[in-house]
C-alpha atoms as a PDB file:
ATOM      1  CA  UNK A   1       0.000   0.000   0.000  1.00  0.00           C
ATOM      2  CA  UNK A   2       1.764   3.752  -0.765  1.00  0.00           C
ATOM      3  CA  UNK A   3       1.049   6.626   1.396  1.00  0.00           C
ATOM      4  CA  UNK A   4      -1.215   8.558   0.347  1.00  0.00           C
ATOM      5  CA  UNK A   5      -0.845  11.268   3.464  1.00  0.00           C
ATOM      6  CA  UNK A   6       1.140  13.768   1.818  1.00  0.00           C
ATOM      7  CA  UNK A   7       0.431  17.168   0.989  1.00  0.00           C
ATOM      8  CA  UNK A   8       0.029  16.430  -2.784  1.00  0.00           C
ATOM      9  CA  UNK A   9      -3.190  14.762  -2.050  1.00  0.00           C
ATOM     10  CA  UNK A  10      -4.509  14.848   1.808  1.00  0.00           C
ATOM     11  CA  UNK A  11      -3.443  16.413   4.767  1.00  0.00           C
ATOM     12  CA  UNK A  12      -1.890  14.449   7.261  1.00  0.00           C
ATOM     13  CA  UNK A  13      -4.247  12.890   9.952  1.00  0.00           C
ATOM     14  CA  UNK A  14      -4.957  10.069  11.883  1.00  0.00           C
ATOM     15  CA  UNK A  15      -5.140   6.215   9.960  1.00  0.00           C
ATOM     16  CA  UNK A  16      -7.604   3.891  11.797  1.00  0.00           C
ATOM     17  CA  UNK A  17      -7.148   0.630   9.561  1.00  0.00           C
ATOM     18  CA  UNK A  18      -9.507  -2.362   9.521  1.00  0.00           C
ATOM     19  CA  UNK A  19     -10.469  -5.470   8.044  1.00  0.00           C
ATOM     20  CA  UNK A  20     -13.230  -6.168   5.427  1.00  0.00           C
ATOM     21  CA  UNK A  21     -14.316  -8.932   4.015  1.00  0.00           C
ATOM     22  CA  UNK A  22     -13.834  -9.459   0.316  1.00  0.00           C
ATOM     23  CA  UNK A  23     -17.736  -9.074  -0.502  1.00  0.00           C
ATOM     24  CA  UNK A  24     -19.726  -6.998  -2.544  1.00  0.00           C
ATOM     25  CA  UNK A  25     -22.491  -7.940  -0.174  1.00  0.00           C
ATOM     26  CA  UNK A  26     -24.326  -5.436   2.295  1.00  0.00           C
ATOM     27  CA  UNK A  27     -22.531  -6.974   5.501  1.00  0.00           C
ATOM     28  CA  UNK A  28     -23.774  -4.058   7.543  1.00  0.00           C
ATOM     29  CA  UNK A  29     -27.365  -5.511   6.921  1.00  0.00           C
ATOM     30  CA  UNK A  30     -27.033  -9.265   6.321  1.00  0.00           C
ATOM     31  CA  UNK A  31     -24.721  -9.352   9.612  1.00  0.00           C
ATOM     32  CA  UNK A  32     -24.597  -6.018  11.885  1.00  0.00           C
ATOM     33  CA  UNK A  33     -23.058  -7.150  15.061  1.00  0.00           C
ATOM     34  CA  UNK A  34     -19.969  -8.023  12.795  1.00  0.00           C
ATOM     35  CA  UNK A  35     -16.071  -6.889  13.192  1.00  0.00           C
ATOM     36  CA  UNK A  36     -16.889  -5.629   9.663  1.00  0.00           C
ATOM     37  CA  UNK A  37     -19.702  -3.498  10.384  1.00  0.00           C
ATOM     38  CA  UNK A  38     -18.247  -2.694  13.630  1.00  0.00           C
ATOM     39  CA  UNK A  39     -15.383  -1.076  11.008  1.00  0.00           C
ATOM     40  CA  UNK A  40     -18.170   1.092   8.570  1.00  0.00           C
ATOM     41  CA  UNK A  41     -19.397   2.319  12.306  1.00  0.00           C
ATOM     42  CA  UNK A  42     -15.954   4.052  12.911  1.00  0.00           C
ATOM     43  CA  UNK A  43     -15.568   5.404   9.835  1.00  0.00           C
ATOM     44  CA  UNK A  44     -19.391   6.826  10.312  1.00  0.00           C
ATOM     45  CA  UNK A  45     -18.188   8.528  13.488  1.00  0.00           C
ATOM     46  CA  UNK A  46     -14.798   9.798  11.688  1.00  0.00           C
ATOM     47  CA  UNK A  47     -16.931  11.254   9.374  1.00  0.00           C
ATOM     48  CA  UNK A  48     -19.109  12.847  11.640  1.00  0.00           C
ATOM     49  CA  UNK A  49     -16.383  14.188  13.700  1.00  0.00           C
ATOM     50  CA  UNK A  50     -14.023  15.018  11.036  1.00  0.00           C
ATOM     51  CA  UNK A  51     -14.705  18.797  10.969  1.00  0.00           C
ATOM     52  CA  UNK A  52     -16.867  19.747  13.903  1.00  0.00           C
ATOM     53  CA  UNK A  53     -17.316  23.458  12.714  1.00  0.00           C
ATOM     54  CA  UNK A  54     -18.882  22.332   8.877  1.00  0.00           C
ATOM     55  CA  UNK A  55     -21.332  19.645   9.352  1.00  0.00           C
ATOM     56  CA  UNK A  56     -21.065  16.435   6.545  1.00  0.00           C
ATOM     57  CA  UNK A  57     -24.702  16.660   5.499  1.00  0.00           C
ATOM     58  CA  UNK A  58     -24.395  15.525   2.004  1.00  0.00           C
ATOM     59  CA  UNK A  59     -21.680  13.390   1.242  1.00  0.00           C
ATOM     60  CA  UNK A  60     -20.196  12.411  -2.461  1.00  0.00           C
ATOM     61  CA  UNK A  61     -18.700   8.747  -2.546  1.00  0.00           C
ATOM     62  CA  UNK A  62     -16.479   8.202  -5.468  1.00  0.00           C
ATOM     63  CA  UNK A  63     -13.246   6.748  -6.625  1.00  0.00           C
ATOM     64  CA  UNK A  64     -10.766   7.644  -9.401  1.00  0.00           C
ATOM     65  CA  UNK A  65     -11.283   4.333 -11.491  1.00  0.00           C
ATOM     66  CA  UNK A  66     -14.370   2.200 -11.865  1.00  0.00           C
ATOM     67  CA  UNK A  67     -14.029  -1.194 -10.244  1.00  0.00           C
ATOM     68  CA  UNK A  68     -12.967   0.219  -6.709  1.00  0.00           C
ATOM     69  CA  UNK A  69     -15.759  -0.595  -4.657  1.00  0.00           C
ATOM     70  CA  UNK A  70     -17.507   2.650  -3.905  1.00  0.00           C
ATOM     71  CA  UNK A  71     -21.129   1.848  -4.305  1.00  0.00           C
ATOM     72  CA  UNK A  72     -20.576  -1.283  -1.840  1.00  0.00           C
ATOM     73  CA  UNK A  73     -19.172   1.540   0.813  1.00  0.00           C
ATOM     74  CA  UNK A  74     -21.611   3.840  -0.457  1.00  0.00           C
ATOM     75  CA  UNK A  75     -24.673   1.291   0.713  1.00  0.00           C
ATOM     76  CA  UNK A  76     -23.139  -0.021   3.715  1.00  0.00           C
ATOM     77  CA  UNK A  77     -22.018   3.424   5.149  1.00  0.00           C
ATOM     78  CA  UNK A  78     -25.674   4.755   4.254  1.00  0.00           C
ATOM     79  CA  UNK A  79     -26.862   1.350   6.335  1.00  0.00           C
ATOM     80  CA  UNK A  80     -24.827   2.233   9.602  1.00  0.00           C
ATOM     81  CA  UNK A  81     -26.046   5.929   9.276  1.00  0.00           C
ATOM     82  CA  UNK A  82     -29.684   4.901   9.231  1.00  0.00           C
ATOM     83  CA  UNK A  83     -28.682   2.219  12.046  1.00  0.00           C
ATOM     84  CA  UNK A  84     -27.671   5.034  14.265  1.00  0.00           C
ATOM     85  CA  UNK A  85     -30.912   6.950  13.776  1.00  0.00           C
ATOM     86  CA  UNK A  86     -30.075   8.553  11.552  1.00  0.00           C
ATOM     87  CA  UNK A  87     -32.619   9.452   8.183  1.00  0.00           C
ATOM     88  CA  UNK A  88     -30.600   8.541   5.091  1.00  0.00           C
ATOM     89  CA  UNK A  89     -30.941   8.865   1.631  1.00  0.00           C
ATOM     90  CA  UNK A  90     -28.862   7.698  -0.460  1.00  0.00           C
ATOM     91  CA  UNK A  91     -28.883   8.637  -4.401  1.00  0.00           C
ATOM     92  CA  UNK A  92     -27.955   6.337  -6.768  1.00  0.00           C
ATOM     93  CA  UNK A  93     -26.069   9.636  -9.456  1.00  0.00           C
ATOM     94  CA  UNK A  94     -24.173   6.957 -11.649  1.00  0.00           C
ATOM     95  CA  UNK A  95     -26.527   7.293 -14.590  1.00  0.00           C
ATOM     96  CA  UNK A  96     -24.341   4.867 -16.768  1.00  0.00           C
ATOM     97  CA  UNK A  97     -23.880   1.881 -14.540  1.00  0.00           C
ATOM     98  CA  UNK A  98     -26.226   2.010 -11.996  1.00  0.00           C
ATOM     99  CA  UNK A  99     -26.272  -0.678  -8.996  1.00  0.00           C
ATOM    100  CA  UNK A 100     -27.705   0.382  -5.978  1.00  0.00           C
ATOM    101  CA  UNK A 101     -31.163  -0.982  -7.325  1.00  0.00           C
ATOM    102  CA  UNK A 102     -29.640  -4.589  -7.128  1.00  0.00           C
ATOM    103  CA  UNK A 103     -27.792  -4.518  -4.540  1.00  0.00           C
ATOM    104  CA  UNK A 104     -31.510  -3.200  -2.255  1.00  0.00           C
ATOM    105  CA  UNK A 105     -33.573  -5.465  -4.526  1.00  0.00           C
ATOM    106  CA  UNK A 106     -35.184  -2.813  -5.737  1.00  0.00           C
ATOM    107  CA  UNK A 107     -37.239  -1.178  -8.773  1.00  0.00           C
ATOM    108  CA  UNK A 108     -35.525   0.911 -11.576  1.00  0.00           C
ATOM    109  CA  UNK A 109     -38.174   1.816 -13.445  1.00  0.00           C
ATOM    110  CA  UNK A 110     -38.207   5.384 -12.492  1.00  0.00           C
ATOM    111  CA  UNK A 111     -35.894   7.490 -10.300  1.00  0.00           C
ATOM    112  CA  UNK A 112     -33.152  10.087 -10.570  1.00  0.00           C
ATOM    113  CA  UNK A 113     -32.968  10.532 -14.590  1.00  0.00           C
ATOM    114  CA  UNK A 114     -37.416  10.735 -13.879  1.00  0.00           C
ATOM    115  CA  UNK A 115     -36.880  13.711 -12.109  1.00  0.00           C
ATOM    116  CA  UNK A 116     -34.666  15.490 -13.665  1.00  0.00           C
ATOM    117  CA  UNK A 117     -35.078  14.831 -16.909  1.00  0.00           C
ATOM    118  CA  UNK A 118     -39.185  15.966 -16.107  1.00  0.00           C
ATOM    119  CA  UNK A 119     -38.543  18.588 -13.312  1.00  0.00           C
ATOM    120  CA  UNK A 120     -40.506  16.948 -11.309  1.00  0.00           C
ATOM    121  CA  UNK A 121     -40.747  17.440  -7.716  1.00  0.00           C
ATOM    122  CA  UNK A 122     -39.800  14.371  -5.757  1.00  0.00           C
ATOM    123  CA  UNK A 123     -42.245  12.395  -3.735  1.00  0.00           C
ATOM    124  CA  UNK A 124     -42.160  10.152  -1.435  1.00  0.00           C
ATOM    125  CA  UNK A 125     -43.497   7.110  -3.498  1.00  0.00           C
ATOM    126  CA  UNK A 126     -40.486   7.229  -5.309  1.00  0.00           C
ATOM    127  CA  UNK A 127     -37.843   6.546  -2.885  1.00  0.00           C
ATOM    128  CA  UNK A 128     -38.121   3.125  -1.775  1.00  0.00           C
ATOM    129  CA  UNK A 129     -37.314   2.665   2.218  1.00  0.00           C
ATOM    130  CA  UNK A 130     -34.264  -0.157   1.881  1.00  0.00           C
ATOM    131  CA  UNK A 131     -34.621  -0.585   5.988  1.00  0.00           C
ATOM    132  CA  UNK A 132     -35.382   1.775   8.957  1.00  0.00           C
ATOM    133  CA  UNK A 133     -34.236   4.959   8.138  1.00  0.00           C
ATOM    134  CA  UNK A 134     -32.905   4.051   4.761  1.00  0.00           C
ATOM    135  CA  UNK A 135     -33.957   5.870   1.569  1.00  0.00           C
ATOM    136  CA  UNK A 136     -33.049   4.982  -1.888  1.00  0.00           C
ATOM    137  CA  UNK A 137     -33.678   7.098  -5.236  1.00  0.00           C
ATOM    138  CA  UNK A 138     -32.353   4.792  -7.860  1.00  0.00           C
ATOM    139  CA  UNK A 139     -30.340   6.186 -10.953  1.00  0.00           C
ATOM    140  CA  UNK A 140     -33.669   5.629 -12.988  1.00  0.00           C
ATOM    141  CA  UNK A 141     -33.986   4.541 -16.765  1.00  0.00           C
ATOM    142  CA  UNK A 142     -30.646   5.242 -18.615  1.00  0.00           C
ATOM    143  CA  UNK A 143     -30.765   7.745 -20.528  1.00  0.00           C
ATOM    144  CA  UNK A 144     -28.242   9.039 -23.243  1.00  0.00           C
ATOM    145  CA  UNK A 145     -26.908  11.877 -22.010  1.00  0.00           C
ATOM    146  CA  UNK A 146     -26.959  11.690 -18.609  1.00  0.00           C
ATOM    147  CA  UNK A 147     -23.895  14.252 -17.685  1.00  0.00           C
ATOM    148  CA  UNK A 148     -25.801  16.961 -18.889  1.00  0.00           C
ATOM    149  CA  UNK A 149     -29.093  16.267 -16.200  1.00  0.00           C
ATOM    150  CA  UNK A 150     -26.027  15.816 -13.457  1.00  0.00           C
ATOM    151  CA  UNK A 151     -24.416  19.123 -14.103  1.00  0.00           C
ATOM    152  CA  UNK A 152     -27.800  21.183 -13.789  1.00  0.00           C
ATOM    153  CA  UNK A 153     -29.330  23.276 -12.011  1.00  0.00           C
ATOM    154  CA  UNK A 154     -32.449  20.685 -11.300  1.00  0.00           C
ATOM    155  CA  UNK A 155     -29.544  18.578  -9.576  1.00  0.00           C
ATOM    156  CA  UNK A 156     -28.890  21.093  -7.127  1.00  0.00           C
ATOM    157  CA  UNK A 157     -32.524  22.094  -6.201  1.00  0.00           C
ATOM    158  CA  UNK A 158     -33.540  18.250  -5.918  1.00  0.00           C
ATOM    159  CA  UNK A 159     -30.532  18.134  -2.954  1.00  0.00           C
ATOM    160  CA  UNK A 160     -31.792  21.305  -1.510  1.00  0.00           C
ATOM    161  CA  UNK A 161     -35.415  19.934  -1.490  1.00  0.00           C
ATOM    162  CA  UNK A 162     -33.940  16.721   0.484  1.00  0.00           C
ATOM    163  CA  UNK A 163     -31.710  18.592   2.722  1.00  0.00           C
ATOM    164  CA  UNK A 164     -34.920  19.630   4.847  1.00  0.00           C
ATOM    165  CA  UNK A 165     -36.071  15.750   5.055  1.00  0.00           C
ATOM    166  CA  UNK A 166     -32.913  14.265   5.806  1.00  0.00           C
ATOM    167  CA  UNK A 167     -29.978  14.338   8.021  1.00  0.00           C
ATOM    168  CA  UNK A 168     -27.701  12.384   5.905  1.00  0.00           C
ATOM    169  CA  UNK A 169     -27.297  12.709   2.007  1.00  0.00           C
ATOM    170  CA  UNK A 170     -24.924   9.710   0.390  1.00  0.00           C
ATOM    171  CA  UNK A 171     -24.449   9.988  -3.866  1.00  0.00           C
ATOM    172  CA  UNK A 172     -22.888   6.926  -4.984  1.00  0.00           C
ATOM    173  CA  UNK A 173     -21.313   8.890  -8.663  1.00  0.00           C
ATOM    174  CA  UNK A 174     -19.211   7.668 -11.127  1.00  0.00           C
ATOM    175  CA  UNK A 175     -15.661   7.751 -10.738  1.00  0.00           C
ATOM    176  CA  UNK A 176     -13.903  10.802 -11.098  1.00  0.00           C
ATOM    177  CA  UNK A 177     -11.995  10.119 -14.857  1.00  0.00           C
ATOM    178  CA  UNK A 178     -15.050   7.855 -16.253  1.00  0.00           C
ATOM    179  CA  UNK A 179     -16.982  11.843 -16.499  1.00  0.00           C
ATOM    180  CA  UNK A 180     -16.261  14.736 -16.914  1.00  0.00           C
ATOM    181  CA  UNK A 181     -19.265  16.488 -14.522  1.00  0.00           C
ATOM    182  CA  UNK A 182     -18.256  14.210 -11.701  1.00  0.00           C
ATOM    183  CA  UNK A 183     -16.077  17.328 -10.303  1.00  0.00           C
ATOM    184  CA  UNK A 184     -19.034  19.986 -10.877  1.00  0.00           C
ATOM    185  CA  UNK A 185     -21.130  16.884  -9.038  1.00  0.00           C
ATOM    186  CA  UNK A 186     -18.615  16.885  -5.992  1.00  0.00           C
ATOM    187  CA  UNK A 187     -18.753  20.531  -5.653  1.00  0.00           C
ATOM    188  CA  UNK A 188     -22.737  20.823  -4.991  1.00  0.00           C
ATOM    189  CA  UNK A 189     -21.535  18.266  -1.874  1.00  0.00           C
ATOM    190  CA  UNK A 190     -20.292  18.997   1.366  1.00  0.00           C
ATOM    191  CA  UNK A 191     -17.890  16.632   0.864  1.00  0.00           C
ATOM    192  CA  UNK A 192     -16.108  13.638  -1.224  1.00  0.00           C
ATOM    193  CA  UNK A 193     -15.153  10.496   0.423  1.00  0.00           C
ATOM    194  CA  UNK A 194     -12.548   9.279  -2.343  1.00  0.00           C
ATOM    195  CA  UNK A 195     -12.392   5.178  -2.851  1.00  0.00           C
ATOM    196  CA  UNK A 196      -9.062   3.572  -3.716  1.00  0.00           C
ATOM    197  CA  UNK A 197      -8.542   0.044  -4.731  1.00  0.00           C
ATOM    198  CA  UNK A 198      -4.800  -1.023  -4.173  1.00  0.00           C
ATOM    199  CA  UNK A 199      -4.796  -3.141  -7.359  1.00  0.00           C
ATOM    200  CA  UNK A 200      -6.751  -0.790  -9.418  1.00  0.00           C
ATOM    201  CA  UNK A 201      -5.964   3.032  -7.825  1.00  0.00           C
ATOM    202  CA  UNK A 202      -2.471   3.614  -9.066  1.00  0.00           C
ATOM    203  CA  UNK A 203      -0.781   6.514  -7.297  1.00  0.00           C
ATOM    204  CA  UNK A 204      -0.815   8.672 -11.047  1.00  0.00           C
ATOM    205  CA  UNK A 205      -4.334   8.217 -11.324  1.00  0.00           C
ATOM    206  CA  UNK A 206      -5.286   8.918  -7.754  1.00  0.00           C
ATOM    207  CA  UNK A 207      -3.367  12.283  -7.769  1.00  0.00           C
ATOM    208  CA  UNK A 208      -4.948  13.006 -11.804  1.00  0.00           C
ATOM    209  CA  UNK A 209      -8.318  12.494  -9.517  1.00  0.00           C
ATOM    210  CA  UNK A 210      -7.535  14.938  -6.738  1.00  0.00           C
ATOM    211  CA  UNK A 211      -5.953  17.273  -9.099  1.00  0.00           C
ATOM    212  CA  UNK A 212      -9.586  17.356 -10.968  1.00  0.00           C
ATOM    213  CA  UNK A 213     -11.263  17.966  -7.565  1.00  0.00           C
ATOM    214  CA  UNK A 214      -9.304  20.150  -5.906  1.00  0.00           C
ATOM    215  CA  UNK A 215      -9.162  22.280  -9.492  1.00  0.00           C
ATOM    216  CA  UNK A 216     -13.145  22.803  -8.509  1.00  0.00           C
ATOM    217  CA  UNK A 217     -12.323  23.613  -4.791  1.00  0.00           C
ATOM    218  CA  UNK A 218     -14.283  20.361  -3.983  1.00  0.00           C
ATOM    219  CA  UNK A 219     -14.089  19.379  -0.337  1.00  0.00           C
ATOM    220  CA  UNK A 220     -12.057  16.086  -0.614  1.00  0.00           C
ATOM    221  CA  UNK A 221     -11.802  15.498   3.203  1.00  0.00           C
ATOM    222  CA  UNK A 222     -10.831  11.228   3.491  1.00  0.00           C
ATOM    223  CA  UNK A 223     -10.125   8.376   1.804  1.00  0.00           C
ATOM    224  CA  UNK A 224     -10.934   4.853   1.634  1.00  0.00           C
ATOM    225  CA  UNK A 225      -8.297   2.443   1.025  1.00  0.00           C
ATOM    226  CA  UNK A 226      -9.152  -1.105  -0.347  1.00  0.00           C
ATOM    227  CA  UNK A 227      -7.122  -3.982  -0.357  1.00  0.00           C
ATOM    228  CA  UNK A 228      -6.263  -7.919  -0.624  1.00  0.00           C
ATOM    229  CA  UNK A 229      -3.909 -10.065   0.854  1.00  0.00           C
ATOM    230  CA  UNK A 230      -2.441 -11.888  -1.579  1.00  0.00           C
ATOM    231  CA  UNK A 231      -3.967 -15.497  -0.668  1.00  0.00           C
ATOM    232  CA  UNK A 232      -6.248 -14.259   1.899  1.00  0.00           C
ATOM    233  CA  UNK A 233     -10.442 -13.481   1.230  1.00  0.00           C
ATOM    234  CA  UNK A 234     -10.025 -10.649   3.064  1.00  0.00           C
ATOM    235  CA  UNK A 235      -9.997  -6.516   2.531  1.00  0.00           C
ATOM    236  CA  UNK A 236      -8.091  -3.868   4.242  1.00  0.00           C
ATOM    237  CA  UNK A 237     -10.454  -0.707   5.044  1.00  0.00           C
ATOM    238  CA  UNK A 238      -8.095   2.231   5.677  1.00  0.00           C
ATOM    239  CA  UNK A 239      -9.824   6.036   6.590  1.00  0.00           C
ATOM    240  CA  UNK A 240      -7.674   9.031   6.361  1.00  0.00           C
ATOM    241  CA  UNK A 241      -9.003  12.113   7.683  1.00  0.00           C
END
């Protein structure tokens, strides 16, 4: 694993490092009294804690590559939020290769791209309640030009309009170099919780990520850091804040 504490891309801060297993599942739900869900309940409380004076309310979760395992942290994290009473809603913004659907078992058929694309106001018979506390709005039909409803205004008014119903926002996006809006996305956020894969997030394309980000003034305040033993079914979750 290479440091990624520097001043080129974070601060230097505090590592709390833990152990995941290698699963695409959501272990926070299937198994919460877990060591691995004990881990996404620290890095909950990092976040929480990790600037006192500008409250996280709506949080971007992305990674410089595809493949890095984002929109598994994305739904567990917005699990533990909602499993500390907390209301969560977690958006589903990666119009191309939307998951979060599967992953909750849920509907597609309308969502995100609905709304935007149709200005309409969002209701609650459109989110789908994943467990107590837990919202979903699904990326919605794909459409084909899906960077354009991303980067607009609409966007920005829908997280407005949700800010007054919940206390915790979570966007699963794409990664940073797959789009181009990704870094006007991260900039409507309070902050952007950056995933990196040790076999995939090479330490050129990492700082080419925060270099895009940080060009936007986007609030890139922790990482994420993913990785596997060789020979061992297990993941490394590292939080950097």
């Amino acid at each position: 694993m290479y440091d990624l504490r520097g001043p080129r891309l974070l601060k230097e801060g505090r590592l709390i490092r833990h152990m995941l297993e290698s699963t695409n599942k959501i272990v926070t739900l299937i198994n919460p009294d877990s060591i691995v869900a004990e881990s996404y309940r620290l890095l909950s409380t990092n976040i929480q804690f990790t600037s006192p004076e500008m409250k996280m309310k709506v949080i971007l979760v992305t990674s410089a590559s595809p493949g890095e395992g984002k929109t598994t942290i994305a739904a567990n994290l917005a699990v533990t939020f909602a499993q500390d009473n907390k209301k969560v809603l977690l958006i589903d913004a990666n119009l191309r290769k939307p998951m979060l659907h599967e992953m909750f078992r849920n509907s597609n058929a309308i969502g995100l791209t609905t709304i935007l694309n149709n200005t309409l106001r969002i209701e609650n018979e459109l989110l789908h309640e994943c467990t107590n506390n837990l919202f979903l709005l699904p990326s919605g039909p794909i459409l084909e030009n899906p960077s354009a409803l991303l980067s607009s205004g609409n966007f920005e008014k829908l997280l407005e309009q949700m800010k007054e119903n919940f206390d915790i926002i979570l966007i699963d996006s794409p990664s940073v170099l797959s789009l181009a809006d990704v870094p006007k996305l991260a900039v409507k956020c309070d902050g952007v919780l950056l995933v990196i894969h040790s076999k995939i997030g090479k330490k050129r394309i990492v700082k080419q990520a925060m270099s895009k980000l940080r060009f936007v003034h986007a609030n890139v305040f922790g990482t994420v850091m993913n990785y596997k033993k060789r020979n061992e079914q297990i993941k490394h979750f590292s939080y950097y804040s």
